[in-house]
PDB file of N, CA and C in Angstrom:
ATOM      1  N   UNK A   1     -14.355  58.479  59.984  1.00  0.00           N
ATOM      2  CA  UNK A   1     -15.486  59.291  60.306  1.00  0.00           C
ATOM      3  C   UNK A   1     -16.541  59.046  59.232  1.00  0.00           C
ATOM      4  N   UNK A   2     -18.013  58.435  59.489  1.00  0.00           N
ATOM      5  CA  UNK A   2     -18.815  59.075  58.925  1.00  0.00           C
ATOM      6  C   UNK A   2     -19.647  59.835  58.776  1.00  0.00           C
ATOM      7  N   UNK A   3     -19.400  60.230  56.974  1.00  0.00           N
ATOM      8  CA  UNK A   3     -20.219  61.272  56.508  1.00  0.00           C
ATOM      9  C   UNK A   3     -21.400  60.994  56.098  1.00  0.00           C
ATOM     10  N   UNK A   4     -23.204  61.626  56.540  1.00  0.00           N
ATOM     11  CA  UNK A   4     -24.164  61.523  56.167  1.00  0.00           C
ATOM     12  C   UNK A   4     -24.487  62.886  55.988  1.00  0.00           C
ATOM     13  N   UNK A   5     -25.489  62.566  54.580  1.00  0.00           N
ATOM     14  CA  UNK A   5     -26.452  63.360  53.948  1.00  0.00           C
ATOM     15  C   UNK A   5     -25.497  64.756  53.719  1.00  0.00           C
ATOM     16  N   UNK A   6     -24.068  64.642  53.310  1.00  0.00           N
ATOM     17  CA  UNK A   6     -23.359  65.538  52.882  1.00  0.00           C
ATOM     18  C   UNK A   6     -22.836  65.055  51.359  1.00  0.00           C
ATOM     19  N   UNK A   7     -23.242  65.407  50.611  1.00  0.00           N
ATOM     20  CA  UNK A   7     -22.194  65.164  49.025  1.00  0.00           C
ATOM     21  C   UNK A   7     -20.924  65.647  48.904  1.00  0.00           C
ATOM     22  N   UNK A   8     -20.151  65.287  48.636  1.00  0.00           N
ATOM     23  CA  UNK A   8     -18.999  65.445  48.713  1.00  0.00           C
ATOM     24  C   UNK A   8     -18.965  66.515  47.127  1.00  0.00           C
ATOM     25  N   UNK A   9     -17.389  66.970  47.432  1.00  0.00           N
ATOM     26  CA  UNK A   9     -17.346  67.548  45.848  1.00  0.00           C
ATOM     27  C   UNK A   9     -17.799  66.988  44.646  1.00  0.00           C
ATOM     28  N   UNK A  10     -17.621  67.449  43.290  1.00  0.00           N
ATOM     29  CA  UNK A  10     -18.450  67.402  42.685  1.00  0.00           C
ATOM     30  C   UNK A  10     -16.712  66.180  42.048  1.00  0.00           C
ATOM     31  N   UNK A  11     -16.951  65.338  41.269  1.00  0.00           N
ATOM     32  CA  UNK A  11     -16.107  63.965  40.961  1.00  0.00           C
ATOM     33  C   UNK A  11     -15.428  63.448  42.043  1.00  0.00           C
ATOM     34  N   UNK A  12     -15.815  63.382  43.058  1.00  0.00           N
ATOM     35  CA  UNK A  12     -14.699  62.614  43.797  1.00  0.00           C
ATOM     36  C   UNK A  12     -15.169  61.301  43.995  1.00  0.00           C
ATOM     37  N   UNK A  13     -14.116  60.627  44.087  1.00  0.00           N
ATOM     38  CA  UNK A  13     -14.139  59.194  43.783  1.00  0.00           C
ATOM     39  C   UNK A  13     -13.665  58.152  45.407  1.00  0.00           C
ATOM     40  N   UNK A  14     -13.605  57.112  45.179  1.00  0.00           N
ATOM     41  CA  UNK A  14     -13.501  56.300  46.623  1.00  0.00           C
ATOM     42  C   UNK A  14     -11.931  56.016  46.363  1.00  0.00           C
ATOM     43  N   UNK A  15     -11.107  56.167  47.473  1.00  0.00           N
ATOM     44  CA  UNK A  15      -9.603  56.502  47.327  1.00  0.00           C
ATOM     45  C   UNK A  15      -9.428  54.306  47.170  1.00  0.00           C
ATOM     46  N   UNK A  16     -10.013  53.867  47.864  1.00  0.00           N
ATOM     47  CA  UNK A  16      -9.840  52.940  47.186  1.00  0.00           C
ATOM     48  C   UNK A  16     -10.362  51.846  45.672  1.00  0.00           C
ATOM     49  N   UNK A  17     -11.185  52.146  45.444  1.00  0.00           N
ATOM     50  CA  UNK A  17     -11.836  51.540  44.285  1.00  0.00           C
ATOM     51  C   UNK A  17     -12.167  52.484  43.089  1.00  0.00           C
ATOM     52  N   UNK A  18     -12.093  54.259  43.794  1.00  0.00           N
ATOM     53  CA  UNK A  18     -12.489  54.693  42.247  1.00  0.00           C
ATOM     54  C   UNK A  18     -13.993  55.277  41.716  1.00  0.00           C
ATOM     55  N   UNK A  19     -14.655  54.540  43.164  1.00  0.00           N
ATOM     56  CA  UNK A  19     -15.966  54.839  42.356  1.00  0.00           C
ATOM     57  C   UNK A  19     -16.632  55.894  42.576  1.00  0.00           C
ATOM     58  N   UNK A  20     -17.572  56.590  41.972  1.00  0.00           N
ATOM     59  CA  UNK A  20     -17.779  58.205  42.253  1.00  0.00           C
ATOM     60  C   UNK A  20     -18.350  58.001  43.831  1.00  0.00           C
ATOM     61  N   UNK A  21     -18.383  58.839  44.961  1.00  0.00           N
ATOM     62  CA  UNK A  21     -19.098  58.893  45.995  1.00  0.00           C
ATOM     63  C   UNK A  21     -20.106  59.409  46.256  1.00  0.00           C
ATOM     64  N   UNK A  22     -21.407  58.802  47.028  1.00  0.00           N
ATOM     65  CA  UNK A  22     -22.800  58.850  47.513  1.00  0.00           C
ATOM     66  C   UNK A  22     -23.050  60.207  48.036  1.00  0.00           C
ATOM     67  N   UNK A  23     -24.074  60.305  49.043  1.00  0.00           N
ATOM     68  CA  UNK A  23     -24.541  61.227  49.485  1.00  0.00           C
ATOM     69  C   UNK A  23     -24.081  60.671  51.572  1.00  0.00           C
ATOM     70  N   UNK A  24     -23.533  59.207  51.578  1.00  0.00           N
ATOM     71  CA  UNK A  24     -22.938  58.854  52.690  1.00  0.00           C
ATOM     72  C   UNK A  24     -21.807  58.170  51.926  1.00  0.00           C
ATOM     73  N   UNK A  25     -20.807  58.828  52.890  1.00  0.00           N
ATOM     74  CA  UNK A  25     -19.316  57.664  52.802  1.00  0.00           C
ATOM     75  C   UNK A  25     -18.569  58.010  53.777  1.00  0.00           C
ATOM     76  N   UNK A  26     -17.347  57.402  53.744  1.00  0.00           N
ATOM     77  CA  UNK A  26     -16.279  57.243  55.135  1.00  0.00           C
ATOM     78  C   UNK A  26     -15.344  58.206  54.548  1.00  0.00           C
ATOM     79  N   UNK A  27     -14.586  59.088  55.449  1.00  0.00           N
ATOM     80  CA  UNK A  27     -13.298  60.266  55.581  1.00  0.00           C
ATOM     81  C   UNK A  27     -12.541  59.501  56.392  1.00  0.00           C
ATOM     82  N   UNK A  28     -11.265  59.241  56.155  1.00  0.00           N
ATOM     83  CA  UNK A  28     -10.154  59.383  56.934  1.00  0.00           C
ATOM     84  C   UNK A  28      -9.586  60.180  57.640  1.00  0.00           C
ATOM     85  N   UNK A  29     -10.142  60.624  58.573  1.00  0.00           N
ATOM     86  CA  UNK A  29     -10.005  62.252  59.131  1.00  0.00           C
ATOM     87  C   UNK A  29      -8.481  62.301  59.200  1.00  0.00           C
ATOM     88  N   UNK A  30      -7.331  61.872  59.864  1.00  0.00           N
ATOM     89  CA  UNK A  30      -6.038  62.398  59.688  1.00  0.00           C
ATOM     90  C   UNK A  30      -5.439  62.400  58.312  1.00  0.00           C
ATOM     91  N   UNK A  31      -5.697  61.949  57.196  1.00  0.00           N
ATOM     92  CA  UNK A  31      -5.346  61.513  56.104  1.00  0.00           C
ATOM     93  C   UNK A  31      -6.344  62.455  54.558  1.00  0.00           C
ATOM     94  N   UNK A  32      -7.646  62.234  55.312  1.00  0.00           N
ATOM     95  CA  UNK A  32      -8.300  63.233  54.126  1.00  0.00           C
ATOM     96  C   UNK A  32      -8.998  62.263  53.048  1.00  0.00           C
ATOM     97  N   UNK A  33      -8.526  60.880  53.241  1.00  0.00           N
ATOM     98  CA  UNK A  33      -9.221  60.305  51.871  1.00  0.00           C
ATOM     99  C   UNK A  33     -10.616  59.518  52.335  1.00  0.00           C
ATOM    100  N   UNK A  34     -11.286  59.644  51.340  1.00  0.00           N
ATOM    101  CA  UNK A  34     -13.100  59.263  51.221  1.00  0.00           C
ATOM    102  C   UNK A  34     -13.211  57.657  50.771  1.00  0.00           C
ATOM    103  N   UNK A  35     -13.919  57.138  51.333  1.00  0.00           N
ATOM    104  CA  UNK A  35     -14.409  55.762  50.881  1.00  0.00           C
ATOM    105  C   UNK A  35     -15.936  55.618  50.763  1.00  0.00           C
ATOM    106  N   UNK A  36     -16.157  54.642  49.617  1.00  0.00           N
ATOM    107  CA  UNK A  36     -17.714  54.915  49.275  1.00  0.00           C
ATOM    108  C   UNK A  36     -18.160  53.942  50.457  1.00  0.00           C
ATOM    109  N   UNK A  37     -17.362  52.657  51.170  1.00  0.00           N
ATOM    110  CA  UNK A  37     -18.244  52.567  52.383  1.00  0.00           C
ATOM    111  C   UNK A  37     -17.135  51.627  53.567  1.00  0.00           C
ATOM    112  N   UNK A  38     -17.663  51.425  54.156  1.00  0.00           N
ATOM    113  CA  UNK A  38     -17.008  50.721  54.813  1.00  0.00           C
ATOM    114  C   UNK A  38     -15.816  49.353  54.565  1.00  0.00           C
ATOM    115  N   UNK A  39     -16.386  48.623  53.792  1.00  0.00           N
ATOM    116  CA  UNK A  39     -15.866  47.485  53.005  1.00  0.00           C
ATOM    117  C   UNK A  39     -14.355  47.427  52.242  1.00  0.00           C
ATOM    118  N   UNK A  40     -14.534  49.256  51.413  1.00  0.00           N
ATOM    119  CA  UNK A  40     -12.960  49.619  50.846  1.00  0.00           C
ATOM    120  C   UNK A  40     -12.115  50.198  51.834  1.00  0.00           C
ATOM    121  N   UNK A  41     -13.363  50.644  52.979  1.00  0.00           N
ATOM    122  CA  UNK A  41     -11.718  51.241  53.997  1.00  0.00           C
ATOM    123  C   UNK A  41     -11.016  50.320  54.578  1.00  0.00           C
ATOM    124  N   UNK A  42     -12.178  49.455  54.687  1.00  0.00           N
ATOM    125  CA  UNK A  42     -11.336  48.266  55.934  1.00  0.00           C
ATOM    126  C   UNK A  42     -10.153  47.136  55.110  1.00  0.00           C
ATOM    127  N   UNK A  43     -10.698  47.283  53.350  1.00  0.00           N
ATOM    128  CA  UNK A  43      -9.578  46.690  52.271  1.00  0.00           C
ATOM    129  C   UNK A  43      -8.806  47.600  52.266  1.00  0.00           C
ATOM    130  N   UNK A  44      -8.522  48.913  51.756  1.00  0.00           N
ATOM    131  CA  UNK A  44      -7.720  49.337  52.337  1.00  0.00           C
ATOM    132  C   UNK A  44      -6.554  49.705  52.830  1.00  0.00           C
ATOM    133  N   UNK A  45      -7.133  49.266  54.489  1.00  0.00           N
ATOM    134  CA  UNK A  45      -6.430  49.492  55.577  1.00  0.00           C
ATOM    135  C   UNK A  45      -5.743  48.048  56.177  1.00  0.00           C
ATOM    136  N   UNK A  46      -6.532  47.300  55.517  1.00  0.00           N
ATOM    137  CA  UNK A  46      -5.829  46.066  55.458  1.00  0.00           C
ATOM    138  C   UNK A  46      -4.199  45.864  54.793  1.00  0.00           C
ATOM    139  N   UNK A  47      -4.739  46.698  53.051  1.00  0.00           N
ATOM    140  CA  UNK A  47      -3.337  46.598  52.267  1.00  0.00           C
ATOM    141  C   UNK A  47      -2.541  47.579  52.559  1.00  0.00           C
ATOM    142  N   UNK A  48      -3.001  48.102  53.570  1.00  0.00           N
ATOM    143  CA  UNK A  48      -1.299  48.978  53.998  1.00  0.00           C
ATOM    144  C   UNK A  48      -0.783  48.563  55.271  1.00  0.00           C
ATOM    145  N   UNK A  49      -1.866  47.279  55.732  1.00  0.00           N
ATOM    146  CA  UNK A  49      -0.718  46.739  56.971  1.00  0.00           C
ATOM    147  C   UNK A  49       0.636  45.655  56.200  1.00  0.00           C
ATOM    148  N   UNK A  50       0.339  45.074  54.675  1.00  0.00           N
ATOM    149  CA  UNK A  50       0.904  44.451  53.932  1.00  0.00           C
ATOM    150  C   UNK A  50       1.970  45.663  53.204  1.00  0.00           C
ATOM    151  N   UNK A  51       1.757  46.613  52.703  1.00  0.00           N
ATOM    152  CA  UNK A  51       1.803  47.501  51.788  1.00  0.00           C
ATOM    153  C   UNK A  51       2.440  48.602  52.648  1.00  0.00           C
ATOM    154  N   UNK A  52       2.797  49.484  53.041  1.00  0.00           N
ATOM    155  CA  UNK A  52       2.503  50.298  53.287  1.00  0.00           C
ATOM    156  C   UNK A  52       3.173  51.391  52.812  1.00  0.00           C
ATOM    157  N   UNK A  53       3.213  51.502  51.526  1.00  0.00           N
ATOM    158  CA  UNK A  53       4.267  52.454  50.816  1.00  0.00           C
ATOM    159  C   UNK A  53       3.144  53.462  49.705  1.00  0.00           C
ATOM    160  N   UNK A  54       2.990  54.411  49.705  1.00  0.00           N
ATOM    161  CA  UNK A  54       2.057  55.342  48.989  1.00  0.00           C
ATOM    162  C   UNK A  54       2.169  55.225  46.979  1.00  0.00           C
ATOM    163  N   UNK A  55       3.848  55.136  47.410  1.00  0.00           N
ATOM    164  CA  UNK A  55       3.604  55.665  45.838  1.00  0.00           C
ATOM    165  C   UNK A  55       5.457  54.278  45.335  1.00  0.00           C
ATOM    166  N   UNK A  56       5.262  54.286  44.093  1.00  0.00           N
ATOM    167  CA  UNK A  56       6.555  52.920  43.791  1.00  0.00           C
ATOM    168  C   UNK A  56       7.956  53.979  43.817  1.00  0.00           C
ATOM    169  N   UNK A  57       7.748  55.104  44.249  1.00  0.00           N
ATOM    170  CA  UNK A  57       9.415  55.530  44.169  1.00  0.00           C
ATOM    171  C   UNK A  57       9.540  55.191  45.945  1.00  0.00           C
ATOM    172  N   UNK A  58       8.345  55.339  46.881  1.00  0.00           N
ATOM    173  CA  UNK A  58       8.928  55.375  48.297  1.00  0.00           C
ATOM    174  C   UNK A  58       9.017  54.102  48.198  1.00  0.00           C
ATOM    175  N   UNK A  59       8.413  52.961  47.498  1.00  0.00           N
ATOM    176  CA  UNK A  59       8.692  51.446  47.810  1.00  0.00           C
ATOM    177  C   UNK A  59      10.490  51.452  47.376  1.00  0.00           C
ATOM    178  N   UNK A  60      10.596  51.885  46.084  1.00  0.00           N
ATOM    179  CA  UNK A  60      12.257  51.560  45.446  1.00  0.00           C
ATOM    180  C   UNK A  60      13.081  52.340  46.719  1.00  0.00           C
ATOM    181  N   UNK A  61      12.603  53.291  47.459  1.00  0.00           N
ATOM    182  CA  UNK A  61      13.627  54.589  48.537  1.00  0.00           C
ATOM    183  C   UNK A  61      13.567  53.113  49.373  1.00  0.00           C
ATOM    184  N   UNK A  62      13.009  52.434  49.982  1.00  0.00           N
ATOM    185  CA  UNK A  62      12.849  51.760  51.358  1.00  0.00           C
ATOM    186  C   UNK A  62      13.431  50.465  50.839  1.00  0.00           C
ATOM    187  N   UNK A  63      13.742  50.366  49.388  1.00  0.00           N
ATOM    188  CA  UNK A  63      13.896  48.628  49.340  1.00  0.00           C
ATOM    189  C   UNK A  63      15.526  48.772  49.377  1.00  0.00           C
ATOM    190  N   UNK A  64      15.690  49.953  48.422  1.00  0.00           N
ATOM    191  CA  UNK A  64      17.006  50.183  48.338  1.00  0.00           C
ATOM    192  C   UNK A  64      17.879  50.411  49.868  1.00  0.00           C
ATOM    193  N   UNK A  65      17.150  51.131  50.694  1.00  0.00           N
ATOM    194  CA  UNK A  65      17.722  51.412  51.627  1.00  0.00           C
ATOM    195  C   UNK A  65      17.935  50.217  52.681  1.00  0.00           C
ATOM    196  N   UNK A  66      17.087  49.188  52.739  1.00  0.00           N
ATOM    197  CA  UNK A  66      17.065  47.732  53.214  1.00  0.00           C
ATOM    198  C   UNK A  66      18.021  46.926  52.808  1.00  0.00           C
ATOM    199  N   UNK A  67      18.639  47.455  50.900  1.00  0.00           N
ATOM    200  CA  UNK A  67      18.982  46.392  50.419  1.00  0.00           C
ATOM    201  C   UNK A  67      20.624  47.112  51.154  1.00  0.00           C
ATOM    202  N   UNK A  68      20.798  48.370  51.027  1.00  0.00           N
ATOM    203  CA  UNK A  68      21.803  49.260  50.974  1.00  0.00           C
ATOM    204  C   UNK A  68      22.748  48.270  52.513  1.00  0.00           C
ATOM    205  N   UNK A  69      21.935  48.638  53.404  1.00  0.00           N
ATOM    206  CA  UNK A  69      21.833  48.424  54.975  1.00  0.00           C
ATOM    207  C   UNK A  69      22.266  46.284  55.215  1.00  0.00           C
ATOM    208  N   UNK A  70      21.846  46.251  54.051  1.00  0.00           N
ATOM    209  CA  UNK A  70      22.370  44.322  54.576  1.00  0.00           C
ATOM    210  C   UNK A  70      23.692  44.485  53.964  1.00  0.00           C
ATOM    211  N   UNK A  71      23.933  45.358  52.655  1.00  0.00           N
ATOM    212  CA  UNK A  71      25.190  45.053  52.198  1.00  0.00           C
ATOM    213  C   UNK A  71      26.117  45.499  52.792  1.00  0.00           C
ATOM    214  N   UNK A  72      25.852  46.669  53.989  1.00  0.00           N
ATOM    215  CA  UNK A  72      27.022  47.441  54.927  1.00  0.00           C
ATOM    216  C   UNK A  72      26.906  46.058  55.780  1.00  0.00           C
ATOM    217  N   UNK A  73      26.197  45.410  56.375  1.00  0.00           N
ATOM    218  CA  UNK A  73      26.526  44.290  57.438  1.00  0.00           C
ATOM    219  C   UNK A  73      27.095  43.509  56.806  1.00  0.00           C
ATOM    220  N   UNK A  74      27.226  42.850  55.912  1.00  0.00           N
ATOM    221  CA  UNK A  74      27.642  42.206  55.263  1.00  0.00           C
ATOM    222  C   UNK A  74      29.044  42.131  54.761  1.00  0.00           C
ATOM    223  N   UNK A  75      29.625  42.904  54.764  1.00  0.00           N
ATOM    224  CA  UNK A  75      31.043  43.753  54.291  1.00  0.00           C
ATOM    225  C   UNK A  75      31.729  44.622  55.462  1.00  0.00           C
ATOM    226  N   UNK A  76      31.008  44.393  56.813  1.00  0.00           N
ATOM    227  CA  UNK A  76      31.549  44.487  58.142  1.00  0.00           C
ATOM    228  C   UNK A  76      31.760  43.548  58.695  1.00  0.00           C
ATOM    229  N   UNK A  77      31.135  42.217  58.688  1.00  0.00           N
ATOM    230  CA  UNK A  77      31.324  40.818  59.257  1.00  0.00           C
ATOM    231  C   UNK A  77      32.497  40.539  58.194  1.00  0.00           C
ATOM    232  N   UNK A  78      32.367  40.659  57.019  1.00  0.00           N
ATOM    233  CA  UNK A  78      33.884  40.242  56.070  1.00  0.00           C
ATOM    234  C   UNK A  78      34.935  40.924  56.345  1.00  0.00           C
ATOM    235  N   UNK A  79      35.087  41.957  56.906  1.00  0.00           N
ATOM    236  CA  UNK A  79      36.208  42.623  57.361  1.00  0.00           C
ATOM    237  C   UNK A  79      36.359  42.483  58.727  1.00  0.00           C
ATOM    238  N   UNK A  80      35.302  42.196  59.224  1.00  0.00           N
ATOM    239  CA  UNK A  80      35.782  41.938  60.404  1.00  0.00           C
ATOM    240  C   UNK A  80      36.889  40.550  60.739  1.00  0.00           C
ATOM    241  N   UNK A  81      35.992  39.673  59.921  1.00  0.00           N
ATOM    242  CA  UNK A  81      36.693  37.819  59.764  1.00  0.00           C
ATOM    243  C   UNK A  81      38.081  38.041  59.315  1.00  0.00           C
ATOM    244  N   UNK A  82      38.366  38.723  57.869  1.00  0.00           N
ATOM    245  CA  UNK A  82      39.527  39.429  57.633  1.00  0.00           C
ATOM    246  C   UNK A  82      40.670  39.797  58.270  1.00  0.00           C
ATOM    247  N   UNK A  83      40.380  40.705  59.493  1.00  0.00           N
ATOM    248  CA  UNK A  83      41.191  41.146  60.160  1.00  0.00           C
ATOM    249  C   UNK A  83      41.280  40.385  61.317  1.00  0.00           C
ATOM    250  N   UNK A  84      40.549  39.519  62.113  1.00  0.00           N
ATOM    251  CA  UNK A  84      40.809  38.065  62.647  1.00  0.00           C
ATOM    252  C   UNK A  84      41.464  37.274  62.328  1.00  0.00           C
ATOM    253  N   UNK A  85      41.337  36.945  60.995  1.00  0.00           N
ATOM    254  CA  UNK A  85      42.287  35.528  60.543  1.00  0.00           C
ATOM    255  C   UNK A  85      43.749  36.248  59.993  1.00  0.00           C
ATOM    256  N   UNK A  86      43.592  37.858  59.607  1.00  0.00           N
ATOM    257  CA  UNK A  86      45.234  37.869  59.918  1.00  0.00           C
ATOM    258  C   UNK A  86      45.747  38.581  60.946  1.00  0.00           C
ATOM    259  N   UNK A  87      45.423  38.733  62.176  1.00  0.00           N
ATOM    260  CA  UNK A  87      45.559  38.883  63.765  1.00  0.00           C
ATOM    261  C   UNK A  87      46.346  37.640  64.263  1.00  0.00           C
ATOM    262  N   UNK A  88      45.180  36.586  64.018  1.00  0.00           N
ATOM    263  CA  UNK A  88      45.685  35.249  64.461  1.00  0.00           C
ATOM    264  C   UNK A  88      46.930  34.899  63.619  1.00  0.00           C
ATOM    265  N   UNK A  89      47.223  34.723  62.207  1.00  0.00           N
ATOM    266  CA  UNK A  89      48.288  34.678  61.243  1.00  0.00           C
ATOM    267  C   UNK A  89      49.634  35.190  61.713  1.00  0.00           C
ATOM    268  N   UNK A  90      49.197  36.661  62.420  1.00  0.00           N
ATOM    269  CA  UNK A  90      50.715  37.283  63.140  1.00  0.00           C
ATOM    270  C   UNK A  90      51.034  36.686  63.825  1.00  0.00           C
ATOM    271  N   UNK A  91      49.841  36.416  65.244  1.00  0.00           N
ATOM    272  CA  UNK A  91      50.333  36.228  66.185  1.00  0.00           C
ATOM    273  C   UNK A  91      51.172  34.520  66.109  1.00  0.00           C
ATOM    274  N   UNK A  92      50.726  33.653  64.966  1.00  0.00           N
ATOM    275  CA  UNK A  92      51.614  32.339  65.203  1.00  0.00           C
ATOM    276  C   UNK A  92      52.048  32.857  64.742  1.00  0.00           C
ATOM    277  N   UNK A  93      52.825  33.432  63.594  1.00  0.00           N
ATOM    278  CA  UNK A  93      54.351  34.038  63.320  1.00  0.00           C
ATOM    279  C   UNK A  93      55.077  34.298  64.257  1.00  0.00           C
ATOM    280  N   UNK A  94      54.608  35.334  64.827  1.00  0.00           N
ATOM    281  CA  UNK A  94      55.502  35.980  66.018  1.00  0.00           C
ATOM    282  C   UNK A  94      55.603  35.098  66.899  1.00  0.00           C
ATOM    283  N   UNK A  95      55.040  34.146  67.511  1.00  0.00           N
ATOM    284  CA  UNK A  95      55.046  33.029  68.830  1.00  0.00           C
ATOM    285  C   UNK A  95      56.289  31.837  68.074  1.00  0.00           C
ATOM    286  N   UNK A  96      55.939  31.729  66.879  1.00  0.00           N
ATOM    287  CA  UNK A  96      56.709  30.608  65.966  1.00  0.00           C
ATOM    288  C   UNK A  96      58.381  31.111  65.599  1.00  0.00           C
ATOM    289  N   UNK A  97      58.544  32.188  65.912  1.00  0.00           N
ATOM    290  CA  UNK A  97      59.531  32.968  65.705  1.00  0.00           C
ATOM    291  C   UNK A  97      59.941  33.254  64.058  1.00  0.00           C
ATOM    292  N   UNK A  98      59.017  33.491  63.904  1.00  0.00           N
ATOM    293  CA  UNK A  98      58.906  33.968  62.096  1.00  0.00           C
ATOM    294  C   UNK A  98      59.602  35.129  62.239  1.00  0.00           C
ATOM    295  N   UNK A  99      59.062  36.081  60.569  1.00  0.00           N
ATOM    296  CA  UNK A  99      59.974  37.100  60.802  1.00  0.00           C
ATOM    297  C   UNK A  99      59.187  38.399  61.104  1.00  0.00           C
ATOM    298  N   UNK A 100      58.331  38.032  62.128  1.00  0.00           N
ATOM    299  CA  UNK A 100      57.493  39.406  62.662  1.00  0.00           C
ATOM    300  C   UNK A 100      58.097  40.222  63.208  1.00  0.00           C
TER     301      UNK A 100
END
């Protein structure tokens, strides 16, 4: 949304660059944050199609949980192979007349 010929509070700054804001700038209406113009929203909104994590503890919550999530697949395909290759192991025992 833009804002004309409204000043914003008194220090507020452009959520992306910092810099104090005009007497026109851009609102993020669902979000709330101000840009001094067009140029930083659309940078941005760019780096959170790359980015899109607010703050470095939700990046470490989401990496961990990515990293968490390959190591359960990972240790289900090994148990799974596991219990295949000694499935198959019985069953030539038992066909071979071992001592199954």
């Amino acid at each position: 949304m833009l804002v004309n010929q409204e000043t914003p509070r008194l220090g507020a700054t452009c959520s992306a660059c910092a810099r104090p804001l005009g007497a026109s700038y851009l609102r993020h209406a669902s979000m709330q944050e101000r840009y001094c113009d067009y140029d930083c929203y659309r940078q941005q909104a760019t780096m959170e199609i790359f980015w899109p994590f607010r703050s470095s503890l939700e990046a470490i919550t989401a990496l961990t949980a990515i990293s968490a999530w390959s190591l359960m697949m990972q240790m289900g395909a090994l148990s799974r192979s596991l219990t295949e290759a000694y499935l198959r192991a019985h069953d030539l025992l038992t066909t071979e007349g071992g001592d199954g």
